[in-house]
Protein backbone atom coordinates (compact mmCIF):
# COMPACT_ATOMS: atom_id res chain seq x y z
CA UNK A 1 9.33 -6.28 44.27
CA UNK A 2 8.79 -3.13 46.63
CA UNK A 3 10.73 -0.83 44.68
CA UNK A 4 7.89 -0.52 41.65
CA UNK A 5 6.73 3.15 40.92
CA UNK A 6 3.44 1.54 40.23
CA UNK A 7 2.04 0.06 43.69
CA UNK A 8 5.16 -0.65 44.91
CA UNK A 9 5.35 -3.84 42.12
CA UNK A 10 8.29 -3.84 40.13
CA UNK A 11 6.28 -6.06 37.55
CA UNK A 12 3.03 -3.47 37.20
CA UNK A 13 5.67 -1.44 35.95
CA UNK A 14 7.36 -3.22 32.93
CA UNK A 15 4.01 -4.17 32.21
CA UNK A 16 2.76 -0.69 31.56
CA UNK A 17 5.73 0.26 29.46
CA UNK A 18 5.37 -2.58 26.99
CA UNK A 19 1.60 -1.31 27.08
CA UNK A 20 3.07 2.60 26.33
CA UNK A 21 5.65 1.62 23.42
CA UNK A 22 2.48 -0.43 21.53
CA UNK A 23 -0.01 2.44 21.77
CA UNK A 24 2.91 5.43 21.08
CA UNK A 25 4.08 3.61 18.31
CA UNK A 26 -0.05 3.69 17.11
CA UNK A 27 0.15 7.26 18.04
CA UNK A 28 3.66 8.12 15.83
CA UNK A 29 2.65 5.83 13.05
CA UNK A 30 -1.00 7.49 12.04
CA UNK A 31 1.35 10.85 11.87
CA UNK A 32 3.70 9.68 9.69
CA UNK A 33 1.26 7.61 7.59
CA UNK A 34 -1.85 9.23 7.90
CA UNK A 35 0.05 12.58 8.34
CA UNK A 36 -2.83 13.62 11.49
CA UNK A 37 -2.07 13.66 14.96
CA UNK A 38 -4.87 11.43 17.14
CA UNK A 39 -4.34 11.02 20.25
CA UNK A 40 -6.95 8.83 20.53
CA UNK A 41 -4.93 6.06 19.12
CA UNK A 42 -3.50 5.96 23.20
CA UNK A 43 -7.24 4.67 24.04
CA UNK A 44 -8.37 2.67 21.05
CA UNK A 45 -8.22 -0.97 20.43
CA UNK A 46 -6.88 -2.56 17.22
CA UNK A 47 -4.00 -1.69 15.22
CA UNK A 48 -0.27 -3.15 14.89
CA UNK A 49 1.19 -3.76 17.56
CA UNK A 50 -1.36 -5.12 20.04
CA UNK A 51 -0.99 -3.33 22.99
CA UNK A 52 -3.04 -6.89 24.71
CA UNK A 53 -0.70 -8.90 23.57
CA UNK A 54 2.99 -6.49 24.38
CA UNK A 55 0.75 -5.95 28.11
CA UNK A 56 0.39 -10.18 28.62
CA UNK A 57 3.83 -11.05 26.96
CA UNK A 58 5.45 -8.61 29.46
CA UNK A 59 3.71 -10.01 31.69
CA UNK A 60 4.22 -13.33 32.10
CA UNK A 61 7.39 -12.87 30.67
CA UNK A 62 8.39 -10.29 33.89
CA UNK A 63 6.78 -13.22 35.96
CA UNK A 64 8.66 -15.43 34.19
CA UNK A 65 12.04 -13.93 35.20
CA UNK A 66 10.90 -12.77 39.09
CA UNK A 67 9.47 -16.35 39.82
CA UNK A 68 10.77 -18.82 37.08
CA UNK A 69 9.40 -20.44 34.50
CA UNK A 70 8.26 -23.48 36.82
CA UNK A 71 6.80 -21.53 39.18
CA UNK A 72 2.88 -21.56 39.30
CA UNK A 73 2.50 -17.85 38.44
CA UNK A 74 4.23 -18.29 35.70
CA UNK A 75 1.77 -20.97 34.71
CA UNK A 76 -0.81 -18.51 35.02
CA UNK A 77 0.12 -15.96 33.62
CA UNK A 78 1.69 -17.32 30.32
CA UNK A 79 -2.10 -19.68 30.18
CA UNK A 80 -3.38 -15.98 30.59
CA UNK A 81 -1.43 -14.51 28.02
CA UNK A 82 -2.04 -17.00 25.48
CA UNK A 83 -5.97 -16.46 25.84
CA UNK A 84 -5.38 -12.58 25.27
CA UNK A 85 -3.45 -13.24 22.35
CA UNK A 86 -6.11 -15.85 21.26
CA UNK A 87 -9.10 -13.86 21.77
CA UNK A 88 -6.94 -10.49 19.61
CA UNK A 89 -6.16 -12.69 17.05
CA UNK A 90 -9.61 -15.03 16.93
CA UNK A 91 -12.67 -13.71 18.64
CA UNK A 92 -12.37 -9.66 18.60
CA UNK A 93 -10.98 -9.79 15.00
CA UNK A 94 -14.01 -11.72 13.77
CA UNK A 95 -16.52 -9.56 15.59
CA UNK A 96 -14.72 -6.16 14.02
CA UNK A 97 -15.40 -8.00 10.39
CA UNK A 98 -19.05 -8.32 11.27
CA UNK A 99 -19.47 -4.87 12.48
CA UNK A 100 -17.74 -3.75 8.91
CA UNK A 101 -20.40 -5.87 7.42
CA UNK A 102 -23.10 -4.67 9.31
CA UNK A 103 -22.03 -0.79 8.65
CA UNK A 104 -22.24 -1.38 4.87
CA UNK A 105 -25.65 -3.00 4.79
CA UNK A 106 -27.11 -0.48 7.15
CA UNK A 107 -25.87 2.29 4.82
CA UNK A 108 -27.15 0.31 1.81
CA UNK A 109 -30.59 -0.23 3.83
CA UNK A 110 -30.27 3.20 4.40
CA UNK A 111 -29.86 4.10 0.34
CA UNK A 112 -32.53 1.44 -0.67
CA UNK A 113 -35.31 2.54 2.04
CA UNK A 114 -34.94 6.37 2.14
CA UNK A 115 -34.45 5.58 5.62
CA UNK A 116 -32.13 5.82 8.33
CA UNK A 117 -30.55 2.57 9.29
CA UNK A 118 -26.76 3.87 10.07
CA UNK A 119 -27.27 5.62 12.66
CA UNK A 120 -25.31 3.94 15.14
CA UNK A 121 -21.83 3.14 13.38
CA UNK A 122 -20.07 0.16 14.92
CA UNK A 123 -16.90 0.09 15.88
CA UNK A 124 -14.67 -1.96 13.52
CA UNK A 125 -10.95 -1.90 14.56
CA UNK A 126 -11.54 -4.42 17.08
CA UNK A 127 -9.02 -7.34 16.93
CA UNK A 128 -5.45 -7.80 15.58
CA UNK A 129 -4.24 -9.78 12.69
CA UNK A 130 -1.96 -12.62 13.41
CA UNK A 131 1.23 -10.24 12.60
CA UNK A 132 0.47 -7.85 15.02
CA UNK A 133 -0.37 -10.03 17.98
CA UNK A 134 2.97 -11.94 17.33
CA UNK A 135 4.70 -8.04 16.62
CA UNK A 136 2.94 -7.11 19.81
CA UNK A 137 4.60 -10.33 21.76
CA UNK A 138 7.82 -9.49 20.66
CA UNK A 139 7.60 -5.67 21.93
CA UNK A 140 6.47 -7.35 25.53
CA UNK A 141 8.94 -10.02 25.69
CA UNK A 142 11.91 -7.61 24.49
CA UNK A 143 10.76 -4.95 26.82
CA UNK A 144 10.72 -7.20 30.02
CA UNK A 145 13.91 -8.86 29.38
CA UNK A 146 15.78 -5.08 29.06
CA UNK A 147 13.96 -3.92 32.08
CA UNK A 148 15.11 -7.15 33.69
CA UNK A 149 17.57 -5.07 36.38
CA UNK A 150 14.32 -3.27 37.78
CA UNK A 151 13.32 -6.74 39.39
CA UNK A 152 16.31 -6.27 41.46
């Protein structure tokens, strides 16, 4: 585990590589489909894949291989991942719906009253959809199991 680039831990590293691929591919795709470069997208939550969910999968995946899968870190961490994925998929989604909601009828309020009730837009792109929680398991799992020989 000592010969990690990130604090000496092997695992720290995989993990931030599955979290790299998810937010470059959110980087790559809003240039090819919104045809603008934002390099935001890095830092912003939301979005296919979920960088939460390819960071936890790698995770206790990594863990998974290091430790095995009966070991009690492994337990942990895949009880830990499922939360994350939970909470993309459940909590954080629903709250980015109400904030859309809450937008509209503060620009409506805003149209109806002469008034300004907008003025602090919420963020919406909160959560993930089902598809890209499970899309961004998949790029966690794959990434720690071909990154597997720098556990060595």
């Amino acid at each position: 585990m000592e010969n990690g680039i990130i604090l000496g831990n092997s695992i720290l590293d995989v993990v931030f590589v599955a979290w790299a691929i998810a937010q470059l591919y959110k980087v790559i795709s809003s240039i090819v489909i919104e045809r603008k470069f934002s390099v935001k997208r890095l830092w912003e939550t939301g979005g296919m894949p979920s960088s939460h969910s390819s960071t936890v999968s790698a995770l206790a995946t990594s863990v998974g291989i290091v430790y095995g899968a009966a070991s009690p870190l492994f337990a942990v961490s895949l009880v830990f991942a499922i939360i994350v994925m939970h909470d993309a998929a459940g909590i954080r989604r629903a709250a980015g719906k109400q904030a859309s909601v809450l937008n509209r009828l503060g620009k409506t309020l805003s149209k109806v009253f002469d008034e300004r009730f907008d003025e602090d837009h919420l963020k919406e792109l909160l959560g993930h959809s089902p598809v890209e929680v499970l899309v961004g398991a998949i790029v966690g799992v794959a990434v720690a199991f071909l990154l597997r020989f720098h556990f060595v």
